[in-house]
C-alpha atoms as a PDB file:
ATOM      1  CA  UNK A   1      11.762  -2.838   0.512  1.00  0.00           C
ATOM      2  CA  UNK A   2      10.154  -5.126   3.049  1.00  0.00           C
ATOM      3  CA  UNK A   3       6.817  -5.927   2.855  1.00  0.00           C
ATOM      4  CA  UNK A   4       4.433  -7.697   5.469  1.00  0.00           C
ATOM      5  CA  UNK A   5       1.430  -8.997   4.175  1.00  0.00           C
ATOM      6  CA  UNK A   6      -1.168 -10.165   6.620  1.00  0.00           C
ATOM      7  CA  UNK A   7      -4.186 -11.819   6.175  1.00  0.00           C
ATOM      8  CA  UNK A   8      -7.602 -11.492   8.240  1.00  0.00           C
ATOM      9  CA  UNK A   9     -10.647 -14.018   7.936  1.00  0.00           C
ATOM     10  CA  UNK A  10      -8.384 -15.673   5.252  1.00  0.00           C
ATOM     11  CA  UNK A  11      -5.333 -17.034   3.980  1.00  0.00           C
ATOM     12  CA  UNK A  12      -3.214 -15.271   2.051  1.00  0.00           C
ATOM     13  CA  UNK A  13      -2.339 -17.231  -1.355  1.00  0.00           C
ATOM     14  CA  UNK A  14       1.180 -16.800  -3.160  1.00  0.00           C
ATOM     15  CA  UNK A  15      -0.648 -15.526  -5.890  1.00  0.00           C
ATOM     16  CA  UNK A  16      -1.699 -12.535  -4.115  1.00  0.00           C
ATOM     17  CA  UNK A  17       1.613 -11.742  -2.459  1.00  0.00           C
ATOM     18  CA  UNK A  18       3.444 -11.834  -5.538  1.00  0.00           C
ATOM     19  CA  UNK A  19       0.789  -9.166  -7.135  1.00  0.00           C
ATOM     20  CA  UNK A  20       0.958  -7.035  -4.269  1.00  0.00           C
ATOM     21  CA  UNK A  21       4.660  -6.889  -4.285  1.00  0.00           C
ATOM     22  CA  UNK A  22       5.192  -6.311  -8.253  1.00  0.00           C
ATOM     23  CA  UNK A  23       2.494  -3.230  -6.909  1.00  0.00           C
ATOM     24  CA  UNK A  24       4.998  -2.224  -4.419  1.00  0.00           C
ATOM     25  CA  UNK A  25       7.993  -2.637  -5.816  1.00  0.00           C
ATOM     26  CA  UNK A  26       6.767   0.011  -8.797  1.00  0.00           C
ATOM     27  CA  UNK A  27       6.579   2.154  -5.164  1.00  0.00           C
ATOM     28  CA  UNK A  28       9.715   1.482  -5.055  1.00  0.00           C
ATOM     29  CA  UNK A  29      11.049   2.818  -8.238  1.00  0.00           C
ATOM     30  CA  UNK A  30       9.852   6.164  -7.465  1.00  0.00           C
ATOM     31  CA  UNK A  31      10.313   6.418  -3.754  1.00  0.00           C
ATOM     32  CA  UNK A  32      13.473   5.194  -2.712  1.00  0.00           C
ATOM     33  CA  UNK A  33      13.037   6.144   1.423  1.00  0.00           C
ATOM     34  CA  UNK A  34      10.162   3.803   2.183  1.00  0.00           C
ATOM     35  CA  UNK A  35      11.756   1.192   3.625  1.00  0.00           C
ATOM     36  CA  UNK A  36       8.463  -0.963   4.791  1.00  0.00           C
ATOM     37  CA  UNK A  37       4.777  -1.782   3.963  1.00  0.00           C
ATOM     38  CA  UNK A  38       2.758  -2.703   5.849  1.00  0.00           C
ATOM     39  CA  UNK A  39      -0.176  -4.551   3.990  1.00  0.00           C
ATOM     40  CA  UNK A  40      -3.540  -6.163   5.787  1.00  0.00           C
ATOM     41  CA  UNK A  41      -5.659  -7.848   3.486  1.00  0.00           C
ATOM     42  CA  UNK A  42      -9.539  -8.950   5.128  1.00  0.00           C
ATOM     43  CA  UNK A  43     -12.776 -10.158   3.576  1.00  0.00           C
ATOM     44  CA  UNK A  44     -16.227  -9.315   5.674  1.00  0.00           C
ATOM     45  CA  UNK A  45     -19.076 -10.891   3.785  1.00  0.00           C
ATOM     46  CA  UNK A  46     -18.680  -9.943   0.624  1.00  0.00           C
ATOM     47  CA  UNK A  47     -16.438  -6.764   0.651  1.00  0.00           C
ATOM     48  CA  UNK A  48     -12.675  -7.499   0.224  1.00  0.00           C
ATOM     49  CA  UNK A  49     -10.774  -4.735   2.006  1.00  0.00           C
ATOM     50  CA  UNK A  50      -6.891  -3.744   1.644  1.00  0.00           C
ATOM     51  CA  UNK A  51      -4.805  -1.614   4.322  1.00  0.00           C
ATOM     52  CA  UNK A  52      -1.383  -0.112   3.507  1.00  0.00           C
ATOM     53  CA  UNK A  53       0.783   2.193   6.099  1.00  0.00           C
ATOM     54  CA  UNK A  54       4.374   3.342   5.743  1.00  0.00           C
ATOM     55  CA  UNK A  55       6.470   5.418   7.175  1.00  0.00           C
ATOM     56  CA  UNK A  56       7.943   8.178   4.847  1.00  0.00           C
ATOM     57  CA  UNK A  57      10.583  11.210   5.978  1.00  0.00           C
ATOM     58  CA  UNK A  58       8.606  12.302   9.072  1.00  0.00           C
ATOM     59  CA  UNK A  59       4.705  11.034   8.394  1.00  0.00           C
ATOM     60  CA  UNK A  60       2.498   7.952   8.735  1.00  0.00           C
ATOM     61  CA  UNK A  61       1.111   7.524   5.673  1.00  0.00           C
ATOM     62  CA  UNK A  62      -2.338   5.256   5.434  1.00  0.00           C
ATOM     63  CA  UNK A  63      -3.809   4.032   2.805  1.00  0.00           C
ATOM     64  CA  UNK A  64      -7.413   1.782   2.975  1.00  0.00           C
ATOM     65  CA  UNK A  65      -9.424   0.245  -0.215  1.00  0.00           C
ATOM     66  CA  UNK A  66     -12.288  -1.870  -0.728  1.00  0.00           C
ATOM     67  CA  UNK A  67     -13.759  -3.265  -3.063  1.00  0.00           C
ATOM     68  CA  UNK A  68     -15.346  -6.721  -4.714  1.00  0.00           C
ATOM     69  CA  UNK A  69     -12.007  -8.380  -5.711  1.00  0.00           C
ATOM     70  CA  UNK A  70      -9.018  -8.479  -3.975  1.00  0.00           C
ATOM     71  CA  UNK A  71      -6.702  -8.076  -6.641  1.00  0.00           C
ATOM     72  CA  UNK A  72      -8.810  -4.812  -7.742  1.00  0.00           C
ATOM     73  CA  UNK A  73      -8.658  -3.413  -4.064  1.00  0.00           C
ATOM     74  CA  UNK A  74      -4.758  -4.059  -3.675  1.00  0.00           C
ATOM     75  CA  UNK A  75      -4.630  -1.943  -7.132  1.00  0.00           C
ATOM     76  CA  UNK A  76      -6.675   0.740  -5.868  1.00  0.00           C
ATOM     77  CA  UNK A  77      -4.560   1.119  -2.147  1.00  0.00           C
ATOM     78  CA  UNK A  78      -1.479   0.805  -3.857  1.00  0.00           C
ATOM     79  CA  UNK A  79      -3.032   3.995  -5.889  1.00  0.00           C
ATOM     80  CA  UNK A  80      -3.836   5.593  -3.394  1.00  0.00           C
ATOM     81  CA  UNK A  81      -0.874   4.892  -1.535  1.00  0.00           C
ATOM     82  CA  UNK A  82       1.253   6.366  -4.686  1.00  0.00           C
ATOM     83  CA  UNK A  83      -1.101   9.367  -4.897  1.00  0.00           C
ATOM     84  CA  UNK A  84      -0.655   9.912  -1.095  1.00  0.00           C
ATOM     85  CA  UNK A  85       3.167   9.947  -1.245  1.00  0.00           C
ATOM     86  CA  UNK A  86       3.699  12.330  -4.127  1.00  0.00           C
ATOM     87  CA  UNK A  87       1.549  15.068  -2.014  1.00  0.00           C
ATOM     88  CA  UNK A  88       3.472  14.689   1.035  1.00  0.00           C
ATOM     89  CA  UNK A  89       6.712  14.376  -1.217  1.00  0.00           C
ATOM     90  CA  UNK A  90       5.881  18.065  -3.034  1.00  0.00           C
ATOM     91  CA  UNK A  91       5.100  19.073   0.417  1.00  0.00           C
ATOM     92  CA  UNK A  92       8.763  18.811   1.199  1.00  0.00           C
ATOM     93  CA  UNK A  93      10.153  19.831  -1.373  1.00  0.00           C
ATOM     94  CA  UNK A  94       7.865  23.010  -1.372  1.00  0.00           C
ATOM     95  CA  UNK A  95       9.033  23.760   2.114  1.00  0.00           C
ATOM     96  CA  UNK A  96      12.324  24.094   1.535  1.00  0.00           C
ATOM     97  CA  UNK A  97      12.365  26.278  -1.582  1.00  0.00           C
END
């Protein structure tokens, strides 16, 4: 899976690209179609804020966290993320039964 990190207001360390792709990656395992993430990672003040959009079998999927820490808010998108792709996932396989 490719995955493009990009970083607003700040630089994006090699400790938090590895973390966000060991998050991915267990993506990965479970959903073999997505392809590519892409990840935007941006601090305002004090809020920390992760992004996360893919493309899976016919739909956009978006994903958007925030929270105090960065690590905590690229664990909560890749969550949501996950959560998001098993819906649209039982969605297809719903419509075909």
């Amino acid at each position: 899976m490719q995955l493009d990190i990009t970083g607003r207001n700040f630089e994006v360390t090699p400790a938090l690209k590895t973390h966000a792709a060991e998050k991915m990656n267990h993506i990965q395992k479970h959903f073999a179609d997505v392809v590519k993430v892409n990840m935007v990672l941006q601090v305002e003040n004090n809020r920390h804020i992760a992004e996360a959009s893919t493309h899976y079998t016919g739909a956009e999927i978006h994903a958007k966290a925030e929270s105090n820490d960065m690590y905590r808010a690229i664990d909560e998108v890749t969550t949501k993320l996950e959560t998001q792709l098993h819906k649209h996932k039982e969605k297809i396989i719903d419509s075909h039964r």
